[in-house]
PDB file of N, CA and C in Angstrom:
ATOM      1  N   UNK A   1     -20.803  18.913  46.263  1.00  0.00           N
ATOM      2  CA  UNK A   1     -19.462  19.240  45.816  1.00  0.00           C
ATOM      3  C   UNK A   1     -19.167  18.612  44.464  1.00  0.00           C
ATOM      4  N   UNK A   2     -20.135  17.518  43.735  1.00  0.00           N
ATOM      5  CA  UNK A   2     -19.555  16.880  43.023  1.00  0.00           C
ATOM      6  C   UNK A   2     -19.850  17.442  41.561  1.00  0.00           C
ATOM      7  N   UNK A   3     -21.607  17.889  42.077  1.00  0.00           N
ATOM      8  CA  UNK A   3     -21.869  18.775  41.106  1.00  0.00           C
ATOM      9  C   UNK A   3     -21.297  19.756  40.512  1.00  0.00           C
ATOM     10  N   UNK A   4     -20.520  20.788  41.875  1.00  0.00           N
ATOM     11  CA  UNK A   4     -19.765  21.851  41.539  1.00  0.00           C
ATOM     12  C   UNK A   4     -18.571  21.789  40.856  1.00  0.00           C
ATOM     13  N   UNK A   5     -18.275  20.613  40.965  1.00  0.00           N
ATOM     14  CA  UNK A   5     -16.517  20.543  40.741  1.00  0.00           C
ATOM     15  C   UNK A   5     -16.827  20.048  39.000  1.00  0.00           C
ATOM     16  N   UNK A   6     -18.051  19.370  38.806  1.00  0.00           N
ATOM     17  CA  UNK A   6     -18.501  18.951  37.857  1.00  0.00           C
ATOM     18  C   UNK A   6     -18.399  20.257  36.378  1.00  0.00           C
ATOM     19  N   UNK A   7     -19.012  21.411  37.044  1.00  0.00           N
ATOM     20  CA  UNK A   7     -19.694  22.482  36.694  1.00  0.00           C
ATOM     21  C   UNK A   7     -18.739  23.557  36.251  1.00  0.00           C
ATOM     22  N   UNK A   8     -17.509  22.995  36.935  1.00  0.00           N
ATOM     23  CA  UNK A   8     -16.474  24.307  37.245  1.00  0.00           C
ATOM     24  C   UNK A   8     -15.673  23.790  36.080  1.00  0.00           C
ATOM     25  N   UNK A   9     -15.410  22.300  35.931  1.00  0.00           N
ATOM     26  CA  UNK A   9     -14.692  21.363  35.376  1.00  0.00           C
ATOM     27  C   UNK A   9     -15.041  21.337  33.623  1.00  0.00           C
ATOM     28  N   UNK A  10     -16.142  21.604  33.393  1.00  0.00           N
ATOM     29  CA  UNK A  10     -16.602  21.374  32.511  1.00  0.00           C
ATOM     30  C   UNK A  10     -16.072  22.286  31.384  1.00  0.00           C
ATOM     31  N   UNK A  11     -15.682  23.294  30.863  1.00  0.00           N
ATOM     32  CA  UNK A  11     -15.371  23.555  30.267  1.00  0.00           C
ATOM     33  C   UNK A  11     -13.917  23.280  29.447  1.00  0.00           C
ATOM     34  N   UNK A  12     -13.213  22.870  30.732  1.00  0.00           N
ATOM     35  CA  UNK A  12     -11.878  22.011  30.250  1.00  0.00           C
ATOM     36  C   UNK A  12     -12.024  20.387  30.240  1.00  0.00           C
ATOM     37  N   UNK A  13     -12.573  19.991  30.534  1.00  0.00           N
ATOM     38  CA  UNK A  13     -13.022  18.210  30.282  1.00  0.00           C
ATOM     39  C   UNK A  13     -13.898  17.904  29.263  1.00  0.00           C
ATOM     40  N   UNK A  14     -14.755  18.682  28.946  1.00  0.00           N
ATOM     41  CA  UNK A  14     -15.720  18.678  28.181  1.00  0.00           C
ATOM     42  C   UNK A  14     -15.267  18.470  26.644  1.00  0.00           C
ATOM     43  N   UNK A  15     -14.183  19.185  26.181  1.00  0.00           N
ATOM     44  CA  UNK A  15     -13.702  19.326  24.841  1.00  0.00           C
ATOM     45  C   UNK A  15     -12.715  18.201  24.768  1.00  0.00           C
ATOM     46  N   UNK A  16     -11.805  17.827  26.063  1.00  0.00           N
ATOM     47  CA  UNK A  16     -11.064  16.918  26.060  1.00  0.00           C
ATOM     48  C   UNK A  16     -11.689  15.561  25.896  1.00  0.00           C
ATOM     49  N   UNK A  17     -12.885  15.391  26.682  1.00  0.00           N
ATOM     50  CA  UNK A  17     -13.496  13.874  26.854  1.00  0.00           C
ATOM     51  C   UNK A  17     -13.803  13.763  25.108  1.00  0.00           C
ATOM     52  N   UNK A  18     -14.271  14.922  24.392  1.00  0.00           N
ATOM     53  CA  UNK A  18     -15.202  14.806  23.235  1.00  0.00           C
ATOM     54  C   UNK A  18     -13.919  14.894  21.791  1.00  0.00           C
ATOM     55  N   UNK A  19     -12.893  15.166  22.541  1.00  0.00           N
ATOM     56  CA  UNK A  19     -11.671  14.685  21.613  1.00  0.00           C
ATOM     57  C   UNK A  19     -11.499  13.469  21.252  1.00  0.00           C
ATOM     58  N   UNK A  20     -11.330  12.742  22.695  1.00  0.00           N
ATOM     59  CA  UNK A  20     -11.015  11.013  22.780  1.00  0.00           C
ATOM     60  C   UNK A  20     -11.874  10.462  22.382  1.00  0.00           C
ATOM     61  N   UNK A  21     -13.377  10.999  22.363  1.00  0.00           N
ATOM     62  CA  UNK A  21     -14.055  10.020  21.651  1.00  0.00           C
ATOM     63  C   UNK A  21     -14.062   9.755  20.332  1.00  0.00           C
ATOM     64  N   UNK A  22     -13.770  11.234  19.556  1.00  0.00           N
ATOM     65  CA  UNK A  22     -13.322  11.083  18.263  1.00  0.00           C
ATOM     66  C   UNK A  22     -12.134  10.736  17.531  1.00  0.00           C
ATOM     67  N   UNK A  23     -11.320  10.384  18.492  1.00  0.00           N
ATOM     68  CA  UNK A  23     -10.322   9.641  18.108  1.00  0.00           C
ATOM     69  C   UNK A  23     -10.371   8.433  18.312  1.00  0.00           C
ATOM     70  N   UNK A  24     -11.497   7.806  19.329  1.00  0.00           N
ATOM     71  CA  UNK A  24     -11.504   6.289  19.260  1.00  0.00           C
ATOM     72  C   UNK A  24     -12.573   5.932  18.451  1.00  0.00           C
ATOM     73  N   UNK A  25     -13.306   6.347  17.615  1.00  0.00           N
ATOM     74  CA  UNK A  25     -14.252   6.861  16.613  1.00  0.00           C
ATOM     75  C   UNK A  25     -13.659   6.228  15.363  1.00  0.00           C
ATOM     76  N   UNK A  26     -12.601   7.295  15.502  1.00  0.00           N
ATOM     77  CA  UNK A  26     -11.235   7.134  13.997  1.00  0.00           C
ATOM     78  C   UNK A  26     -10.119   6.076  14.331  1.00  0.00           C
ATOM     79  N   UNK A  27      -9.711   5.364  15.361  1.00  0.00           N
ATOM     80  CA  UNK A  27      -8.707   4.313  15.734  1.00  0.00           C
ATOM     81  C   UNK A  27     -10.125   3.449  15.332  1.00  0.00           C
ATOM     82  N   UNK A  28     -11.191   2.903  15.617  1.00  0.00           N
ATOM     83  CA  UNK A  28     -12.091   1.688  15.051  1.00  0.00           C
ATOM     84  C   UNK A  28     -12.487   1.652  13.679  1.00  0.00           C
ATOM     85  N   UNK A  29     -12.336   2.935  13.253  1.00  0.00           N
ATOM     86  CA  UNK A  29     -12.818   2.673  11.504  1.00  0.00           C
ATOM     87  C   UNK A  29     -11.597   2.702  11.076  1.00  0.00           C
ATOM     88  N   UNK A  30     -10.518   2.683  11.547  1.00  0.00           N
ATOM     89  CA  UNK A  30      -9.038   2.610  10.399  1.00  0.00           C
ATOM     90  C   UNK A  30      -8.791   1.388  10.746  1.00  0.00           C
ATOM     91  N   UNK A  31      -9.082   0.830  12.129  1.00  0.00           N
ATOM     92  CA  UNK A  31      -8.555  -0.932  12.012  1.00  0.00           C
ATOM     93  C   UNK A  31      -9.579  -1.626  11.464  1.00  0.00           C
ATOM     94  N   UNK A  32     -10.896  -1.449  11.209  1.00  0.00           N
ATOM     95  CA  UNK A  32     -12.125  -2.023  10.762  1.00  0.00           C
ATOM     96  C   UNK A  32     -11.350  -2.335   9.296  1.00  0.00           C
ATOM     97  N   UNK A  33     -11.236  -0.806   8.738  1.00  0.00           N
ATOM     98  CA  UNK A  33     -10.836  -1.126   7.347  1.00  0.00           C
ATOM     99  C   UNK A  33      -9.619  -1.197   6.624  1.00  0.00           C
ATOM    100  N   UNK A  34      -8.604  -1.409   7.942  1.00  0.00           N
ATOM    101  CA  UNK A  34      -7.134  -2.152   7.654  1.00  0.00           C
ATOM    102  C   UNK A  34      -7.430  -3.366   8.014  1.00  0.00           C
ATOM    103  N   UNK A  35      -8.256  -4.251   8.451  1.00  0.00           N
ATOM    104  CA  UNK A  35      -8.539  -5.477   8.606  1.00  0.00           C
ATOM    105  C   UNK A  35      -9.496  -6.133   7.593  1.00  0.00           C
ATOM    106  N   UNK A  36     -10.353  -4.983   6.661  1.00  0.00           N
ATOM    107  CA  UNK A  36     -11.450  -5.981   6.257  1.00  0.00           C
ATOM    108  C   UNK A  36     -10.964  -7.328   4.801  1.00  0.00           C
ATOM    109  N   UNK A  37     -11.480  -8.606   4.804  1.00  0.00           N
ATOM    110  CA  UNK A  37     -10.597  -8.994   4.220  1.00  0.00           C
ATOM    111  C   UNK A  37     -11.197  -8.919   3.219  1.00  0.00           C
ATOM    112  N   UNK A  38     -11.761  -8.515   2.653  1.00  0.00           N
ATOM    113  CA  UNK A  38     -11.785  -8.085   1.050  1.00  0.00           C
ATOM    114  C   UNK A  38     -10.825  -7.196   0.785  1.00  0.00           C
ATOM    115  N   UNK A  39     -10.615  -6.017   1.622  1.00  0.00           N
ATOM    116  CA  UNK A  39      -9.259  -4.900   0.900  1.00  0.00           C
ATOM    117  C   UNK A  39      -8.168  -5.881   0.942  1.00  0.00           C
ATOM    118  N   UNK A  40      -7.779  -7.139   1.913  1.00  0.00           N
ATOM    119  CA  UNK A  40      -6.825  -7.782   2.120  1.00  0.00           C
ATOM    120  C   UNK A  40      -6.625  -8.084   0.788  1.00  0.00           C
ATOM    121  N   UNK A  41      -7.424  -8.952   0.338  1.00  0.00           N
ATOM    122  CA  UNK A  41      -7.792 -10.051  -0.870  1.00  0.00           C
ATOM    123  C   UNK A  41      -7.278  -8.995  -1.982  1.00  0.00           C
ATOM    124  N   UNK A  42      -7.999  -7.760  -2.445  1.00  0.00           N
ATOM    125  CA  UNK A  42      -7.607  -7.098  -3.233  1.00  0.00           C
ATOM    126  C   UNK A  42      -6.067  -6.571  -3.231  1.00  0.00           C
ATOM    127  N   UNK A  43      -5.335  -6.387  -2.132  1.00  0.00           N
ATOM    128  CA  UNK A  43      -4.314  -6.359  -1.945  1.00  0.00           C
ATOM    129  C   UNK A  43      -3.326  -7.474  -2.418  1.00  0.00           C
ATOM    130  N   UNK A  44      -3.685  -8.492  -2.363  1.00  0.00           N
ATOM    131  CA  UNK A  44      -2.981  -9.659  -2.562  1.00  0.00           C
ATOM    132  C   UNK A  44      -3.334  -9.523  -4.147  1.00  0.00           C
ATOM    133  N   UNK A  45      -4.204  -9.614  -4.921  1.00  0.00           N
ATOM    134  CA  UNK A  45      -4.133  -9.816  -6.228  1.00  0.00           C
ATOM    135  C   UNK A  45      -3.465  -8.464  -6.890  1.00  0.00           C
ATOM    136  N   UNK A  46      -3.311  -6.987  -6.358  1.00  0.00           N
ATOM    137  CA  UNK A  46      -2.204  -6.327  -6.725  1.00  0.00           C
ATOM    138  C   UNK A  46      -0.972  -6.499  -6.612  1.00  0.00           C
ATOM    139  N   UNK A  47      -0.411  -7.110  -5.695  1.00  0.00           N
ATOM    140  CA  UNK A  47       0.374  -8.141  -4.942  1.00  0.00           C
ATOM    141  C   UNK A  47       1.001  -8.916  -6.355  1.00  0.00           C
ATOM    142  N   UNK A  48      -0.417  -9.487  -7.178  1.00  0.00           N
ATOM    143  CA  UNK A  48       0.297 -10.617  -7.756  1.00  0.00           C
ATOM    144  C   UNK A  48       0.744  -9.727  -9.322  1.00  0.00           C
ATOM    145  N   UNK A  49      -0.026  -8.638  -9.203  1.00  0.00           N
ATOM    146  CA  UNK A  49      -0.578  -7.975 -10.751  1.00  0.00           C
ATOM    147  C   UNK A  49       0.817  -7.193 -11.089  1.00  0.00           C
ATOM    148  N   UNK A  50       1.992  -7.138  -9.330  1.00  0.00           N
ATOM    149  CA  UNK A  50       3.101  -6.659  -9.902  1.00  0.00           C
ATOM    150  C   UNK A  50       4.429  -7.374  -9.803  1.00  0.00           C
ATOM    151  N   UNK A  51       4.384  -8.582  -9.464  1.00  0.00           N
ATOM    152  CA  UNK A  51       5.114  -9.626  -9.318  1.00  0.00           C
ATOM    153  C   UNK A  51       4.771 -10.051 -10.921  1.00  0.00           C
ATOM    154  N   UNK A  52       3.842 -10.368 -11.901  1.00  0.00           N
ATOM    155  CA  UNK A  52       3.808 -10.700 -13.428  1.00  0.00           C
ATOM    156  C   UNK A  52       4.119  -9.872 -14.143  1.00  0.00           C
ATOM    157  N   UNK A  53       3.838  -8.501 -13.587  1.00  0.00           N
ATOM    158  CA  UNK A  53       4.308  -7.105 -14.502  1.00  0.00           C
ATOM    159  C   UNK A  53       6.068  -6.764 -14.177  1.00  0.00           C
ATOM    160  N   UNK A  54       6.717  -7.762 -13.192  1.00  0.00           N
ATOM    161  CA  UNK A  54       8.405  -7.532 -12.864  1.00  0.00           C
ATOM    162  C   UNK A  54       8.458  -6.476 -12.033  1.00  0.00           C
ATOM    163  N   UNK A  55       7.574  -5.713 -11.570  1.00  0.00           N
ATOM    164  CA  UNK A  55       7.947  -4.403 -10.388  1.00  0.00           C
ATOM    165  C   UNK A  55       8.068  -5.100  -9.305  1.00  0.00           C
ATOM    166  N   UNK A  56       8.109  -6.373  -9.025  1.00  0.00           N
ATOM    167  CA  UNK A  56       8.763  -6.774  -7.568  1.00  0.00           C
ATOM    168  C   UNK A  56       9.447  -8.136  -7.580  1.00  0.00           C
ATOM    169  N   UNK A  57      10.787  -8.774  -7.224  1.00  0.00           N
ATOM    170  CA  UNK A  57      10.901  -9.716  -7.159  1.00  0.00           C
ATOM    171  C   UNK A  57      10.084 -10.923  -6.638  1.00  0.00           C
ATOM    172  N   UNK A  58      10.572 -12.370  -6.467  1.00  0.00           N
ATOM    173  CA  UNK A  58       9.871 -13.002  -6.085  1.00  0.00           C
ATOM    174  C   UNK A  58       9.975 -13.042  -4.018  1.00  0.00           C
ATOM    175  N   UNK A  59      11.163 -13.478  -4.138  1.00  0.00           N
ATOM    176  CA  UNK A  59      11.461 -12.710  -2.495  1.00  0.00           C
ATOM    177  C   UNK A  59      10.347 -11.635  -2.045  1.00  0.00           C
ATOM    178  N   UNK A  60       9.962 -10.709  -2.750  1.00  0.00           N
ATOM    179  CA  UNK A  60       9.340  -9.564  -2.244  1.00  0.00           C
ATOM    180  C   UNK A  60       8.086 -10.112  -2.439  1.00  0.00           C
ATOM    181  N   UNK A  61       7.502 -10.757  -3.089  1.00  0.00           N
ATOM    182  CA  UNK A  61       5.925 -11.266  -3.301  1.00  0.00           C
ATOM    183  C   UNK A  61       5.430 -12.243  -1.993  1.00  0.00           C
ATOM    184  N   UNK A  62       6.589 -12.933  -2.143  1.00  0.00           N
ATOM    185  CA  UNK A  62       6.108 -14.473  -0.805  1.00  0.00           C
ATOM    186  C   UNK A  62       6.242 -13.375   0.598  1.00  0.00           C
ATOM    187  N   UNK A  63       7.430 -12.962   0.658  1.00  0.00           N
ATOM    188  CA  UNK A  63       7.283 -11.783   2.076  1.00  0.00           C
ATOM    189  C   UNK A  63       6.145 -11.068   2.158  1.00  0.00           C
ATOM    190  N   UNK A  64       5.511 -10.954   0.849  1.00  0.00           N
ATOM    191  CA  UNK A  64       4.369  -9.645   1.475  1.00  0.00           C
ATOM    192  C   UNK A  64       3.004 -10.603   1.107  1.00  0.00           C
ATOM    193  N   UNK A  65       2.983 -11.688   0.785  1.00  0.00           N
ATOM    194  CA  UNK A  65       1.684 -12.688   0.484  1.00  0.00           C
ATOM    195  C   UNK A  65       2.026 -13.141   2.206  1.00  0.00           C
ATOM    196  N   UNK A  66       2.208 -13.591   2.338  1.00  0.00           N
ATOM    197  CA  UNK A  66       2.084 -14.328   3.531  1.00  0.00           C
ATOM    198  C   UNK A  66       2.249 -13.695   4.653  1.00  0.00           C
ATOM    199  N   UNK A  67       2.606 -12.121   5.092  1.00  0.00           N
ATOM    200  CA  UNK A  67       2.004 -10.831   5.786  1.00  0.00           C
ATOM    201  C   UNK A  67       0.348 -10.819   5.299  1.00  0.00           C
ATOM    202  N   UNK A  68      -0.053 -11.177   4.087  1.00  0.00           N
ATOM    203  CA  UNK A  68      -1.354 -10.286   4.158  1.00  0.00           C
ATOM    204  C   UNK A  68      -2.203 -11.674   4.184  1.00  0.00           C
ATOM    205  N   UNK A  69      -1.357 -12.886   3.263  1.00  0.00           N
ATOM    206  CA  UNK A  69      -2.577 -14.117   4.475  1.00  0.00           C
ATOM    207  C   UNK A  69      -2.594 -14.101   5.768  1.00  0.00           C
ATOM    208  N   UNK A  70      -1.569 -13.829   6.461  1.00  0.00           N
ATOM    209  CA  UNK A  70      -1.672 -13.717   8.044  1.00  0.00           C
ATOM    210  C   UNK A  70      -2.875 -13.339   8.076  1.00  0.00           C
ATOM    211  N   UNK A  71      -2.783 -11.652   7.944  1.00  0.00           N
ATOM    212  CA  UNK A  71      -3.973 -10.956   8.231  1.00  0.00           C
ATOM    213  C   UNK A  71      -5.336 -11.208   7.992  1.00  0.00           C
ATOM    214  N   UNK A  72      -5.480 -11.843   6.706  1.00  0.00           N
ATOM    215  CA  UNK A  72      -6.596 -12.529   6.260  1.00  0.00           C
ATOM    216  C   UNK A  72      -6.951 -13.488   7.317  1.00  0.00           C
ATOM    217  N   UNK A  73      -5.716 -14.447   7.256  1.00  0.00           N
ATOM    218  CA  UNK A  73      -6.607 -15.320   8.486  1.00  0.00           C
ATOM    219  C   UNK A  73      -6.827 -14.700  10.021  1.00  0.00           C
ATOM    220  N   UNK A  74      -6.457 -13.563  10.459  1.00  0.00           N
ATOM    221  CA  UNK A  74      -6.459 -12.829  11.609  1.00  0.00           C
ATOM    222  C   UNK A  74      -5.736 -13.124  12.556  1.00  0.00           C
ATOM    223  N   UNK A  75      -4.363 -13.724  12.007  1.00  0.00           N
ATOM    224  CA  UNK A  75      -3.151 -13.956  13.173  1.00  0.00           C
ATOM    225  C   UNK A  75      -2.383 -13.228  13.042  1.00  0.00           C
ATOM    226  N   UNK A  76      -2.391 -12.144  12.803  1.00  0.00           N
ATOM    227  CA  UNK A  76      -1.772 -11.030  13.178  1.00  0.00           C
ATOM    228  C   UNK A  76      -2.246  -9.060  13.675  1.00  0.00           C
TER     229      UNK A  76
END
């Protein structure tokens, strides 16, 4: 029976199971490379490149430096 139900099943599980995998495929490479800390790092020195150029206050620099050291250090 298990076979059959297997057999019968398959055409609607089959595309579904092979969905989820490609979406947990694409959920591990978008946190891989929203986490890696080199993009962090580079982030932070754009971070700084517009805080000297005046496109962001200072308020807005320390709020978003110390969101992306979090992350750097992986406490968040």
């Amino acid at each position: 029976m298990g076979l059959l139900r297997t057999l019968l099943t398959l055409p609607i599980k089959g595309p579904v199971d092979g969905t989820l995998w490609v979406a947990r495929k694409i959920e591990e490479a978008a946190d891989k490379e929203l986490n890696d800390p080199a993009a962090l790092r580079k982030s932070l020195a754009a971070l700084e490149t517009q805080l000297l150029a005046g496109a962001i206050t200072e308020e807005e620099y320390d709020e978003a430096e110390t969101h992306l050291l979090l992350r750097i250090k992986g406490q968040t």
